[in-house]
PDB file of N, CA and C in Angstrom:
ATOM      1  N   UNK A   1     112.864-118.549  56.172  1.00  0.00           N
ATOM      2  CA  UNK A   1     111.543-117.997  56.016  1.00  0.00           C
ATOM      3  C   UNK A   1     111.356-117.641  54.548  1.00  0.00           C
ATOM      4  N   UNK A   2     109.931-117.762  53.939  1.00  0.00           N
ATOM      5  CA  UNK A   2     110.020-117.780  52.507  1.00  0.00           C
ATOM      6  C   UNK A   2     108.684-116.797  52.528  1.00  0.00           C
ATOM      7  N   UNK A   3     109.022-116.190  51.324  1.00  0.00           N
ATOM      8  CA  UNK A   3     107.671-115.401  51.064  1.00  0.00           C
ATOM      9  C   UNK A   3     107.289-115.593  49.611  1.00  0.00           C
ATOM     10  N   UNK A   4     106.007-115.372  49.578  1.00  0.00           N
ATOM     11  CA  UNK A   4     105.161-116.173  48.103  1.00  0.00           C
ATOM     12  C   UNK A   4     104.618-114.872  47.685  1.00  0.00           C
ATOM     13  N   UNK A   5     105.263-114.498  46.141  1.00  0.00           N
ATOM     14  CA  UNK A   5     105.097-113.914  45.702  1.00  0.00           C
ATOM     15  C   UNK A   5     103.333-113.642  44.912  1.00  0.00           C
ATOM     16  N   UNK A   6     102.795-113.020  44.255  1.00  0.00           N
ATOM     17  CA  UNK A   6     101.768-113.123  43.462  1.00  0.00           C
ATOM     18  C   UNK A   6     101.817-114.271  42.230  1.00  0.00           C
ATOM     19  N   UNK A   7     102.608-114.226  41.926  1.00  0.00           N
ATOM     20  CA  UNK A   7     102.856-114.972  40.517  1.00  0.00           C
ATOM     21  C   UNK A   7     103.550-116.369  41.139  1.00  0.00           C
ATOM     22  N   UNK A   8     103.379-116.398  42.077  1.00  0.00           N
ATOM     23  CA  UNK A   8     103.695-118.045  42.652  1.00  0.00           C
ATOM     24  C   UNK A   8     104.975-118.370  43.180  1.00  0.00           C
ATOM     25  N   UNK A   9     106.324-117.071  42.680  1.00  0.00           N
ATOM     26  CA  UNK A   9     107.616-117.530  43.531  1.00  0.00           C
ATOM     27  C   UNK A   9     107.879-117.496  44.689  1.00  0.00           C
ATOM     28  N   UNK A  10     108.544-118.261  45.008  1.00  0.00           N
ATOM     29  CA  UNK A  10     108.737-117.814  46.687  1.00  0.00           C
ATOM     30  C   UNK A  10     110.579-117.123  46.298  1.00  0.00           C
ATOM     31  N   UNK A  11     110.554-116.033  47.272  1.00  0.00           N
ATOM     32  CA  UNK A  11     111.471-115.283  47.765  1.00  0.00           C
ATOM     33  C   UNK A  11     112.280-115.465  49.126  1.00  0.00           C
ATOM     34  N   UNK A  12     113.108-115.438  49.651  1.00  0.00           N
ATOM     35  CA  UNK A  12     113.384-115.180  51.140  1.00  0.00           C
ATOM     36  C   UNK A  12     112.890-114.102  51.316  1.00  0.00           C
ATOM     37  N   UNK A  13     112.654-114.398  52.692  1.00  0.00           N
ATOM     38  CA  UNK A  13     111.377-112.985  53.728  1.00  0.00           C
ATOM     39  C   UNK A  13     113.128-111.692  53.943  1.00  0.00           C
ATOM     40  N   UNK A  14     112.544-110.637  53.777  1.00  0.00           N
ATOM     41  CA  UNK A  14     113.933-109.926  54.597  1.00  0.00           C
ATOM     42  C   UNK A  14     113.393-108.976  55.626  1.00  0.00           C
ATOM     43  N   UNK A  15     113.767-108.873  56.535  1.00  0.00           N
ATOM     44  CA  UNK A  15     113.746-108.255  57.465  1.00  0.00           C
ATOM     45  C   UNK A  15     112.940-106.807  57.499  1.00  0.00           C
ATOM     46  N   UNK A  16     111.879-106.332  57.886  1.00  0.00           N
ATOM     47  CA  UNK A  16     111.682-104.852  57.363  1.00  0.00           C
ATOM     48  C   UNK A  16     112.500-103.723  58.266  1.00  0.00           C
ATOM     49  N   UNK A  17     113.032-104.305  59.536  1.00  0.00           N
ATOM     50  CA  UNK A  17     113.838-103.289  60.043  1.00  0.00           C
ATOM     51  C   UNK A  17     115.382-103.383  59.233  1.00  0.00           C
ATOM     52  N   UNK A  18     116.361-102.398  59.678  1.00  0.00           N
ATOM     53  CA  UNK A  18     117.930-102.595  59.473  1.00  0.00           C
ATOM     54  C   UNK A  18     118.684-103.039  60.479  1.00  0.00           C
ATOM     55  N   UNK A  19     118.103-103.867  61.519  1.00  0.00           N
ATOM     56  CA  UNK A  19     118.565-103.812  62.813  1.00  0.00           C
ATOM     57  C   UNK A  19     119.303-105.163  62.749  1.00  0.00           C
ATOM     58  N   UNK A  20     120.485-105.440  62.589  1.00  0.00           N
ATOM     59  CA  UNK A  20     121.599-106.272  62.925  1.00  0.00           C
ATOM     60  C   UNK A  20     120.958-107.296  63.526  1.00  0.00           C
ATOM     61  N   UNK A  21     120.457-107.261  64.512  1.00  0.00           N
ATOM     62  CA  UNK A  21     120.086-108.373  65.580  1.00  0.00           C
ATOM     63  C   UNK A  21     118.807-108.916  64.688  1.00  0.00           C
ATOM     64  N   UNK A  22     118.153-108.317  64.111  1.00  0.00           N
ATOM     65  CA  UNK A  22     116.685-109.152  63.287  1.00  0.00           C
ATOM     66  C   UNK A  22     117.613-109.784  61.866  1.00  0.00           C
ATOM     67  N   UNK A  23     118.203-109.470  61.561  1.00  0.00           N
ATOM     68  CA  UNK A  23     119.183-110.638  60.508  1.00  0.00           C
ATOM     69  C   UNK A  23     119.640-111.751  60.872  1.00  0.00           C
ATOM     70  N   UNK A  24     120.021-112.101  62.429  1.00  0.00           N
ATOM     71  CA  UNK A  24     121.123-112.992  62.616  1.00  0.00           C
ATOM     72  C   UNK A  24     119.480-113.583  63.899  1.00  0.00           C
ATOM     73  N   UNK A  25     118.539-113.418  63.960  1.00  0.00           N
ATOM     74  CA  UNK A  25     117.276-113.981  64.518  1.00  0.00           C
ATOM     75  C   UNK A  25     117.014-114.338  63.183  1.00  0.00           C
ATOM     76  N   UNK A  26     116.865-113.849  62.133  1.00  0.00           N
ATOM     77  CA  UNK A  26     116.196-114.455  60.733  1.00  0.00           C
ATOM     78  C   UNK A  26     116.941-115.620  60.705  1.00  0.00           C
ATOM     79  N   UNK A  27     118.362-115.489  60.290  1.00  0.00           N
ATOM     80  CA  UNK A  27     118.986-116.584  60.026  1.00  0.00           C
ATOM     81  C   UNK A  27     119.118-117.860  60.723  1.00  0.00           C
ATOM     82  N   UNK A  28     118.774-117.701  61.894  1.00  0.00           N
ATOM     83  CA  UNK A  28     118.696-118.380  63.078  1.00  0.00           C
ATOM     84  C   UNK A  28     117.431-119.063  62.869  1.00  0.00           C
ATOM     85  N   UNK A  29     116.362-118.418  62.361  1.00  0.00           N
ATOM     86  CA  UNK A  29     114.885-119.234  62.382  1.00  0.00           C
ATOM     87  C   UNK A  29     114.934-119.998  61.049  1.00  0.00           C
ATOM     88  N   UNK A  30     115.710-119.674  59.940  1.00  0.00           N
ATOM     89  CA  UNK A  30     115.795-120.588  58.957  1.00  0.00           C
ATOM     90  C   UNK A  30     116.230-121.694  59.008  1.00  0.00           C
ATOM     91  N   UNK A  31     117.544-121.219  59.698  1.00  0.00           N
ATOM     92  CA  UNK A  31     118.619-122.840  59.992  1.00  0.00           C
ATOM     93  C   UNK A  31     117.465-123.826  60.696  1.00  0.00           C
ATOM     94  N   UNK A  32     116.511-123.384  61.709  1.00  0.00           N
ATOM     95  CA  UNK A  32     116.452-124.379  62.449  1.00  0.00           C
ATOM     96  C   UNK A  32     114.712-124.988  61.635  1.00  0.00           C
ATOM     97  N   UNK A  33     114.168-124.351  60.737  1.00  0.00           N
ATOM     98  CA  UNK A  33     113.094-124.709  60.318  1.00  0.00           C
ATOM     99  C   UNK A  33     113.762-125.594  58.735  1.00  0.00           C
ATOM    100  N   UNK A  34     114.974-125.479  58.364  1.00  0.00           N
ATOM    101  CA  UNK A  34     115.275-126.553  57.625  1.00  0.00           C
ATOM    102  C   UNK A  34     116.406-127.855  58.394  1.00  0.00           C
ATOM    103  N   UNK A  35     116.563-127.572  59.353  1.00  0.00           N
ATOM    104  CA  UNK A  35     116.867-128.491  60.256  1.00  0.00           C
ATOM    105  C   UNK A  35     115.722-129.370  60.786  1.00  0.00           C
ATOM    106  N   UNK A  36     114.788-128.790  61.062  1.00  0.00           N
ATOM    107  CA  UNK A  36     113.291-129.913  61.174  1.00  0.00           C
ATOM    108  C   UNK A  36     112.943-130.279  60.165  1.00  0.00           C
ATOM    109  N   UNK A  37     112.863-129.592  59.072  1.00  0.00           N
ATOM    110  CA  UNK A  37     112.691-130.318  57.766  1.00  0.00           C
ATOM    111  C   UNK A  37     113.416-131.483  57.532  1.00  0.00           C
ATOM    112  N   UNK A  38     114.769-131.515  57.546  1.00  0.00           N
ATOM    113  CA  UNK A  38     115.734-132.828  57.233  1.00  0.00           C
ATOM    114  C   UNK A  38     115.326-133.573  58.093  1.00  0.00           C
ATOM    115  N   UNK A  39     115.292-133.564  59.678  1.00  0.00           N
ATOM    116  CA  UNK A  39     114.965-134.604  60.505  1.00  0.00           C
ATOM    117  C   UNK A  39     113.772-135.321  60.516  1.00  0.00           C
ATOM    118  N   UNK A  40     112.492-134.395  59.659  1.00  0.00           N
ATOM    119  CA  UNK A  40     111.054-135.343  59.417  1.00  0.00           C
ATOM    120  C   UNK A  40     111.509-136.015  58.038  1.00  0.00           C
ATOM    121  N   UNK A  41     112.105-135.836  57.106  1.00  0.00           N
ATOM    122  CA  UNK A  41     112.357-136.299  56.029  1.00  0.00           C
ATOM    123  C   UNK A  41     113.186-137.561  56.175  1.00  0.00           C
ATOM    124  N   UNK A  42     112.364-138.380  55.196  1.00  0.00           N
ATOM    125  CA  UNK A  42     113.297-140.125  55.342  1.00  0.00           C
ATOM    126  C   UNK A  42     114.795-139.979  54.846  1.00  0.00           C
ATOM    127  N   UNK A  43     115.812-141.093  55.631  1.00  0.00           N
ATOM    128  CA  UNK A  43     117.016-141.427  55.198  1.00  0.00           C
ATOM    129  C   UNK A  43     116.906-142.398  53.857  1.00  0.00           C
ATOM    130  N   UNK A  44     116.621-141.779  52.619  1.00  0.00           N
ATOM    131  CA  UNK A  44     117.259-142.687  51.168  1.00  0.00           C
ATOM    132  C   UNK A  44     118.102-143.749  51.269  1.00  0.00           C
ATOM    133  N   UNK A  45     119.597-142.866  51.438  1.00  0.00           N
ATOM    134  CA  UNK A  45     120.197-143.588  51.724  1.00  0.00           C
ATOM    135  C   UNK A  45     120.820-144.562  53.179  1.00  0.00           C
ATOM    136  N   UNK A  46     120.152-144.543  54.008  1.00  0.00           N
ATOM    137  CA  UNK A  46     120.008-145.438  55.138  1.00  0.00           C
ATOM    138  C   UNK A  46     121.182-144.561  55.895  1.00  0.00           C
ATOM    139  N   UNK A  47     121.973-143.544  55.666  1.00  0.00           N
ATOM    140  CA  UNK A  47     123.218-143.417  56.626  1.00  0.00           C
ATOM    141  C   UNK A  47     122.731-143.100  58.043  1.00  0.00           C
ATOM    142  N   UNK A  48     121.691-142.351  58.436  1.00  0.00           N
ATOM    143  CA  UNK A  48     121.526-143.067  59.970  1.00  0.00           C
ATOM    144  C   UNK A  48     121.650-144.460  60.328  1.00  0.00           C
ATOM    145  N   UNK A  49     121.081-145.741  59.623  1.00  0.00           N
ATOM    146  CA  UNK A  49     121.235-146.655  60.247  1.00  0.00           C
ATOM    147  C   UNK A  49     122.861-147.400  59.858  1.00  0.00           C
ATOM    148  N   UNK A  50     123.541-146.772  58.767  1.00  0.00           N
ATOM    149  CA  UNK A  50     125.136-146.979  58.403  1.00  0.00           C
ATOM    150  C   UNK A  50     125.796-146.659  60.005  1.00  0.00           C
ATOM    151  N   UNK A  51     125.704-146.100  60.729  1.00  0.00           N
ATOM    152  CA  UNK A  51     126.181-145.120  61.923  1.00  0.00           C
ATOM    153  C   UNK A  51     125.280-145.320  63.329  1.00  0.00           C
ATOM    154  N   UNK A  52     124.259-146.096  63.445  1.00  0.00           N
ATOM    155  CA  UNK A  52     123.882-146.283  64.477  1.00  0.00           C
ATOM    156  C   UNK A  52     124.701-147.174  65.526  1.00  0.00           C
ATOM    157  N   UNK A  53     123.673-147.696  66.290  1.00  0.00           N
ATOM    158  CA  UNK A  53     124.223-149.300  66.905  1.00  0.00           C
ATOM    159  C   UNK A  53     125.132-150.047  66.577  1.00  0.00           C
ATOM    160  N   UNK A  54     126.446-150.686  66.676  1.00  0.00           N
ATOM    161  CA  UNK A  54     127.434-151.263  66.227  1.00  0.00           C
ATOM    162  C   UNK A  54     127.074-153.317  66.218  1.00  0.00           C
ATOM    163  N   UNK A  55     127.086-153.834  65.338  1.00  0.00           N
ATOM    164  CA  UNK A  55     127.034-155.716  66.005  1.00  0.00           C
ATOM    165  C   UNK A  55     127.562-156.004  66.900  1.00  0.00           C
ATOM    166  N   UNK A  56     126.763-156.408  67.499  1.00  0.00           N
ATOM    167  CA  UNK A  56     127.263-157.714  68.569  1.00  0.00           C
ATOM    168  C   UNK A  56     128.723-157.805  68.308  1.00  0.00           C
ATOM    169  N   UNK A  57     129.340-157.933  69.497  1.00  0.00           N
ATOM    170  CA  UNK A  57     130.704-158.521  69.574  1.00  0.00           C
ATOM    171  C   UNK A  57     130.652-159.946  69.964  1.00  0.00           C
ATOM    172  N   UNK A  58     131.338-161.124  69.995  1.00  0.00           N
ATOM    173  CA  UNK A  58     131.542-162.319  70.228  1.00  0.00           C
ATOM    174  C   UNK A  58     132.248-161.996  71.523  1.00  0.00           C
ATOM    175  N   UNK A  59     131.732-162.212  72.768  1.00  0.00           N
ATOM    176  CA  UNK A  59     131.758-162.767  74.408  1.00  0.00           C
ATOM    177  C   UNK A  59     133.467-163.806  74.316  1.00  0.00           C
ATOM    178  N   UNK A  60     134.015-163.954  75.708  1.00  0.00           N
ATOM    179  CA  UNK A  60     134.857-164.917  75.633  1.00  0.00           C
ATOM    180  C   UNK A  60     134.589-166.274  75.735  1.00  0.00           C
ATOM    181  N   UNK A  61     133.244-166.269  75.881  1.00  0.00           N
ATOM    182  CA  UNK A  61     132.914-168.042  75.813  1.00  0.00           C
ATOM    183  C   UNK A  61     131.877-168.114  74.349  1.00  0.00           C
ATOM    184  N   UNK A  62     131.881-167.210  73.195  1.00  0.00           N
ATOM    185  CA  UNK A  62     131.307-166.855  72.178  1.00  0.00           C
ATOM    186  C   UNK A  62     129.440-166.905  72.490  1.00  0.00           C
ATOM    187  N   UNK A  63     128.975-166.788  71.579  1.00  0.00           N
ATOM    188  CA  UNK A  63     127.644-166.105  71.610  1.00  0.00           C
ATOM    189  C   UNK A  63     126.522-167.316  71.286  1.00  0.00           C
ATOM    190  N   UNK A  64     125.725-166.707  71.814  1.00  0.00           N
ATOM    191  CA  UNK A  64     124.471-167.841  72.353  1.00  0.00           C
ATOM    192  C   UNK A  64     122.890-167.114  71.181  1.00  0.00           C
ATOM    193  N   UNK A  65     123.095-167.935  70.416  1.00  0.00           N
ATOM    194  CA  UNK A  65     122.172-167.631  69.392  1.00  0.00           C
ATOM    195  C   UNK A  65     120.541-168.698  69.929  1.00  0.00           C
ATOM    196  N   UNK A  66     119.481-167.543  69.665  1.00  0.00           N
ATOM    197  CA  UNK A  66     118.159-168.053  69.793  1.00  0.00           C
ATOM    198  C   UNK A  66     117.167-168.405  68.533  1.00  0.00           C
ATOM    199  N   UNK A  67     116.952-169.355  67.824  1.00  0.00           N
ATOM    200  CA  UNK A  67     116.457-169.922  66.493  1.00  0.00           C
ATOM    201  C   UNK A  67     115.052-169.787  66.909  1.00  0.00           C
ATOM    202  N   UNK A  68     113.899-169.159  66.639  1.00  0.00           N
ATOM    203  CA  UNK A  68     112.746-168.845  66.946  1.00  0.00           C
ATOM    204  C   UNK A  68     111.875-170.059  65.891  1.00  0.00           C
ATOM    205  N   UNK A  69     110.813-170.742  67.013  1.00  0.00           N
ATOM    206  CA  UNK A  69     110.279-171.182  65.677  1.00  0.00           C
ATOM    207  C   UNK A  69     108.608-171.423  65.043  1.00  0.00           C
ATOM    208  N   UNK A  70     108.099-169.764  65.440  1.00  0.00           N
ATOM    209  CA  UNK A  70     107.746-169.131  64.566  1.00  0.00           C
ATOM    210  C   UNK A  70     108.265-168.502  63.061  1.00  0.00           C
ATOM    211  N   UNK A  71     109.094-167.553  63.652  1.00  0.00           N
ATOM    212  CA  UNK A  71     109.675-166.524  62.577  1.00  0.00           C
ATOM    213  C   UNK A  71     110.632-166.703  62.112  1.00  0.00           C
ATOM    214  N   UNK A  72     111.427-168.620  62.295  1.00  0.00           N
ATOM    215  CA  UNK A  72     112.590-169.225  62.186  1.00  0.00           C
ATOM    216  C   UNK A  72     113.765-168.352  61.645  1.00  0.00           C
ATOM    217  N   UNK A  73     113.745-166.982  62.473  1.00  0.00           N
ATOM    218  CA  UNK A  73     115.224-166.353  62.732  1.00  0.00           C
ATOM    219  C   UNK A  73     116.211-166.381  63.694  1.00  0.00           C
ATOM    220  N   UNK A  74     117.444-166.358  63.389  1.00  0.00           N
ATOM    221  CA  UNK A  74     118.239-166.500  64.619  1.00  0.00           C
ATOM    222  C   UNK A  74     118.452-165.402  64.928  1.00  0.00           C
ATOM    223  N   UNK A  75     118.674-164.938  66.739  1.00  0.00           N
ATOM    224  CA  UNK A  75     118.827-164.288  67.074  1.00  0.00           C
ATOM    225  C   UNK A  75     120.439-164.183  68.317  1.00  0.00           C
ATOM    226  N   UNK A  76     121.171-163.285  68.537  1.00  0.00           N
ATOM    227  CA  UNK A  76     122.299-163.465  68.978  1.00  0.00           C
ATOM    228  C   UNK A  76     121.525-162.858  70.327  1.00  0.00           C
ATOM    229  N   UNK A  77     122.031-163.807  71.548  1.00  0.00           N
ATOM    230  CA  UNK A  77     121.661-163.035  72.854  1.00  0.00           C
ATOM    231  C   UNK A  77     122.826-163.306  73.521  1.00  0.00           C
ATOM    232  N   UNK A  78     122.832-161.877  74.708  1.00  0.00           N
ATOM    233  CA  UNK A  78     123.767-162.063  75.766  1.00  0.00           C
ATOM    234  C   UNK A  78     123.348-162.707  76.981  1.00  0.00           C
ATOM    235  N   UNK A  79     123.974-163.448  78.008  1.00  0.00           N
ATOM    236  CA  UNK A  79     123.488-163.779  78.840  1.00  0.00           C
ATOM    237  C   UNK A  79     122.489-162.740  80.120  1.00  0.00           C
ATOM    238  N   UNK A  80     123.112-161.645  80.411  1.00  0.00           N
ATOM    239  CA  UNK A  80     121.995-161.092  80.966  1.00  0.00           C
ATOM    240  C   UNK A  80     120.774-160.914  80.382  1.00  0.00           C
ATOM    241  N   UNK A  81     120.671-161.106  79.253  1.00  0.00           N
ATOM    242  CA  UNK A  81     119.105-160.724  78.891  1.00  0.00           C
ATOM    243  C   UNK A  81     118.211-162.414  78.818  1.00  0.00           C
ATOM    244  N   UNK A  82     119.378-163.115  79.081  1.00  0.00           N
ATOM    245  CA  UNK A  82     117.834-164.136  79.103  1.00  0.00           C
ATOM    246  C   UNK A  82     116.773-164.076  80.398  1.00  0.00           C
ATOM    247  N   UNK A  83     117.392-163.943  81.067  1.00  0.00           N
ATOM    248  CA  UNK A  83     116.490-163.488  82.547  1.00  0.00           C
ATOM    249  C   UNK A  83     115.205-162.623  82.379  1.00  0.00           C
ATOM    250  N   UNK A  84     115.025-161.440  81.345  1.00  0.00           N
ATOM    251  CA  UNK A  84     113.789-160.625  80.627  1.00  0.00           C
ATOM    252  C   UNK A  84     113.141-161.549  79.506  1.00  0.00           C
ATOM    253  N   UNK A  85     114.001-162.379  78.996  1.00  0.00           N
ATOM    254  CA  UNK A  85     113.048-162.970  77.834  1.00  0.00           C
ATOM    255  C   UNK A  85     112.387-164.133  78.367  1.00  0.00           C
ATOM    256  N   UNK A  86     113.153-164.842  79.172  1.00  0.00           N
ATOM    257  CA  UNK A  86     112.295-166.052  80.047  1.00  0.00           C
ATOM    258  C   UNK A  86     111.090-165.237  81.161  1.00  0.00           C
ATOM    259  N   UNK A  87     111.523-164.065  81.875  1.00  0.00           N
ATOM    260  CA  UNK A  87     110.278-163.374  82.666  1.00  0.00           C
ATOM    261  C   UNK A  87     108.895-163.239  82.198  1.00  0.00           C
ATOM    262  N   UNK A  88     107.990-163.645  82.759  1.00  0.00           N
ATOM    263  CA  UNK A  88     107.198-164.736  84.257  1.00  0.00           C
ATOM    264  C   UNK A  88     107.673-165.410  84.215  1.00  0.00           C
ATOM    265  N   UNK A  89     107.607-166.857  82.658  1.00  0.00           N
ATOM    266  CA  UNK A  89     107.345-167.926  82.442  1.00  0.00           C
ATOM    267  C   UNK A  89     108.208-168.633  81.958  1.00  0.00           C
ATOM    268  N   UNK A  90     108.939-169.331  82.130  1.00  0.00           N
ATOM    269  CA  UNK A  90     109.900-170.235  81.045  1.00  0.00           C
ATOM    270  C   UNK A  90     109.389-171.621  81.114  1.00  0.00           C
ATOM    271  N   UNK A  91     110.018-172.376  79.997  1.00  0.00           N
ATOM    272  CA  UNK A  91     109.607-173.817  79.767  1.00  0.00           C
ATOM    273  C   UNK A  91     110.461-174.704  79.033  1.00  0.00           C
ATOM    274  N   UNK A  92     111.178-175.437  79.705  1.00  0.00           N
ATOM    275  CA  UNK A  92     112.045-176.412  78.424  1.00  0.00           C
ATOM    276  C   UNK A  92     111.242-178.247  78.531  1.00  0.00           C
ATOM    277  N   UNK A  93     111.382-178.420  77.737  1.00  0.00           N
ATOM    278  CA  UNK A  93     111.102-179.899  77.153  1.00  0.00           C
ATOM    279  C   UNK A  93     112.051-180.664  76.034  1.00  0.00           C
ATOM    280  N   UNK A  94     111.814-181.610  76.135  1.00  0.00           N
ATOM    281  CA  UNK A  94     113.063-182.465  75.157  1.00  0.00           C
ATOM    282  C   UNK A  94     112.003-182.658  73.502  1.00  0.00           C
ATOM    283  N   UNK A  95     112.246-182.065  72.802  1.00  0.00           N
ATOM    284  CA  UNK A  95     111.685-181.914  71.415  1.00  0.00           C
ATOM    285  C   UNK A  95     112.540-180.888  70.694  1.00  0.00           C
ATOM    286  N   UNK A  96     112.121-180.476  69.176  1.00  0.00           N
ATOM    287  CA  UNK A  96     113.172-179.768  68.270  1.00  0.00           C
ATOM    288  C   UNK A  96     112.894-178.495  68.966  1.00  0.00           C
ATOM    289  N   UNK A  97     112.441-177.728  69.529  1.00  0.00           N
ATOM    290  CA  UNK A  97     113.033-176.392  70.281  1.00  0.00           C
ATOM    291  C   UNK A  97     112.436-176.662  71.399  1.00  0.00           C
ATOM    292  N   UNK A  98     113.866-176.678  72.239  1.00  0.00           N
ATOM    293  CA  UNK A  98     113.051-176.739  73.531  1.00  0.00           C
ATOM    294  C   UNK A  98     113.242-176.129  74.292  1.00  0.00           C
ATOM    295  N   UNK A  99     113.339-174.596  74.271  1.00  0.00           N
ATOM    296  CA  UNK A  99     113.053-173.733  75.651  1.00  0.00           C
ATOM    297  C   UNK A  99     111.886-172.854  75.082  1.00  0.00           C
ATOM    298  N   UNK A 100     110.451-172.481  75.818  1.00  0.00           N
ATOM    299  CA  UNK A 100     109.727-171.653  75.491  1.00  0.00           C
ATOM    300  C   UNK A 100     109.377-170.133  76.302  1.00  0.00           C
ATOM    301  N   UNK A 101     110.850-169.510  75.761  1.00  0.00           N
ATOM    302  CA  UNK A 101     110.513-168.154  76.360  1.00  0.00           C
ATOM    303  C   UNK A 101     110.155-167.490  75.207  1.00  0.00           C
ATOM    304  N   UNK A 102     110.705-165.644  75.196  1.00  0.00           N
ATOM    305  CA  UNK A 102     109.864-165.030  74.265  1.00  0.00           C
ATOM    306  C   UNK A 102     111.124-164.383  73.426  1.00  0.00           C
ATOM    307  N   UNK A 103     110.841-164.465  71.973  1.00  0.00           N
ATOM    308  CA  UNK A 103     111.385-164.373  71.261  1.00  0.00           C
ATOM    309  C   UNK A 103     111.863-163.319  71.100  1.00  0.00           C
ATOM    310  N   UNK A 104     113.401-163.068  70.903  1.00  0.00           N
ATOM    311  CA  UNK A 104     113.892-161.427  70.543  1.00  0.00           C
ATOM    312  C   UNK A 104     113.865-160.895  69.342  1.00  0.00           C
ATOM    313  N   UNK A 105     113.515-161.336  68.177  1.00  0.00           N
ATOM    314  CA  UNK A 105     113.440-161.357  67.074  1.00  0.00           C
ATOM    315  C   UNK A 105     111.975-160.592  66.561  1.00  0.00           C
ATOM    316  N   UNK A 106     110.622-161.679  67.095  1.00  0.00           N
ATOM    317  CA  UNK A 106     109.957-161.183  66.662  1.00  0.00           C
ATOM    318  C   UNK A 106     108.546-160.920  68.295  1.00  0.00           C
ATOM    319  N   UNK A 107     109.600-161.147  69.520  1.00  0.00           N
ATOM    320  CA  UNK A 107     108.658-160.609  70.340  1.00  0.00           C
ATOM    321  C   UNK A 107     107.574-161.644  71.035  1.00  0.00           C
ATOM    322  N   UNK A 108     107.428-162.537  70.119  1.00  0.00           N
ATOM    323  CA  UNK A 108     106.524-163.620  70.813  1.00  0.00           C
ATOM    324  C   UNK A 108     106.798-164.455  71.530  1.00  0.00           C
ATOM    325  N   UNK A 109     105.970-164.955  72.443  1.00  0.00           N
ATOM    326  CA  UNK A 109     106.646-165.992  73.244  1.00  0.00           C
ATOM    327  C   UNK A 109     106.362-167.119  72.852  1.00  0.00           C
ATOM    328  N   UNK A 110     107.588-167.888  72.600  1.00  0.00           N
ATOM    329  CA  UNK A 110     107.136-169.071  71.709  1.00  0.00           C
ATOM    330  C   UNK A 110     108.400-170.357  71.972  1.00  0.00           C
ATOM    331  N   UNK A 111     108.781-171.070  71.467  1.00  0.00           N
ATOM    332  CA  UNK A 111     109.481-172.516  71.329  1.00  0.00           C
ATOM    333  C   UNK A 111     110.757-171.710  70.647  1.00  0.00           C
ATOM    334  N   UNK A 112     111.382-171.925  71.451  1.00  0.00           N
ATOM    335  CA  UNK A 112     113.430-171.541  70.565  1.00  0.00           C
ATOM    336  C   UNK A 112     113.755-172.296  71.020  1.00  0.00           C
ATOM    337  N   UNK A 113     115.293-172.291  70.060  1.00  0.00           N
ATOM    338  CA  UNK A 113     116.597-173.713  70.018  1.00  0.00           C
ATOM    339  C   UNK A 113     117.551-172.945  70.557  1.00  0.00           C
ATOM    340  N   UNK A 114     118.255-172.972  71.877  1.00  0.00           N
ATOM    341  CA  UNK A 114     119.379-172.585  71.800  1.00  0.00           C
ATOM    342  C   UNK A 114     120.521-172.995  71.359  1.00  0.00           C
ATOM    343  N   UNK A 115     122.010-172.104  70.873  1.00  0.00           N
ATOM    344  CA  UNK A 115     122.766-172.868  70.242  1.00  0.00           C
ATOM    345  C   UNK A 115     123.516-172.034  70.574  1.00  0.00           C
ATOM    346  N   UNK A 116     125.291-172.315  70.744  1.00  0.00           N
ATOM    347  CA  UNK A 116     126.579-171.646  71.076  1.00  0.00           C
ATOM    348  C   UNK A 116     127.305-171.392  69.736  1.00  0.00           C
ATOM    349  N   UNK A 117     127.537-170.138  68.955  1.00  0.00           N
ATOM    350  CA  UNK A 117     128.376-169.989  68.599  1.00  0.00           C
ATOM    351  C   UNK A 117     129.916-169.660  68.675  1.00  0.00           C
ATOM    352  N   UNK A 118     130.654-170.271  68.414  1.00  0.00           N
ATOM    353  CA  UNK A 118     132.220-169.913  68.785  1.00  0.00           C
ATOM    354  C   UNK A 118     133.009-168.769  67.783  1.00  0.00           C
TER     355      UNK A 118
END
């Protein structure tokens, strides 16, 4: 808690009682109002996303990459999830991508290449 002086400084607020328990409630409301502060404030240096989600691991029959070709990125999928990315609609044909479900990459449903990485 901060208090703003006349002349523009800010001070910490102190308590106007002497009562033990309103110190350790003060301190308690600071921690957690610069604790919301850090959590609305952006990561600079990215270390939330250093520490998030871990990569893909490689499967024992290795990994089944989806080449989108819109947003011509590849994407690594596991086999249970093709069942959500083909849901309603799927479509294969013999041309340069030929299954048309929806892309994990960028979401659209569109023409991908599947391909096995080992």
């Amino acid at each position: 808690m901060q208090r703003t002086t006349q002349n523009g400084e800010t001070r910490p607020k102190t308590p106007s009682s002497t009562d033990p328990g309103d110190w350790d409630r003060q301190l308690i409301e600071e921690q957690l109002a610069s604790y919301s502060r850090a959590v609305r404030e952006p990561d600079p240096l990215g270390k939330l996303a250093l520490f998030s989600a871990g990569a893909r691991t490689a499967g024992r029959l290795g990994t089944l990459m989806l080449e989108c070709s819109s947003c011509k990125r590849e994407s690594p999928v596991r086999l249970r999830e093709l069942p959500r990315l083909a849901f309603p609609f799927w479509m294969t044909a013999p041309r340069r991508y030929p299954a048309y479900i929806k892309c994990p990459a960028c979401g659209r449903r569109t023409w991908v290449r599947p391909s096995w990485r080992i």
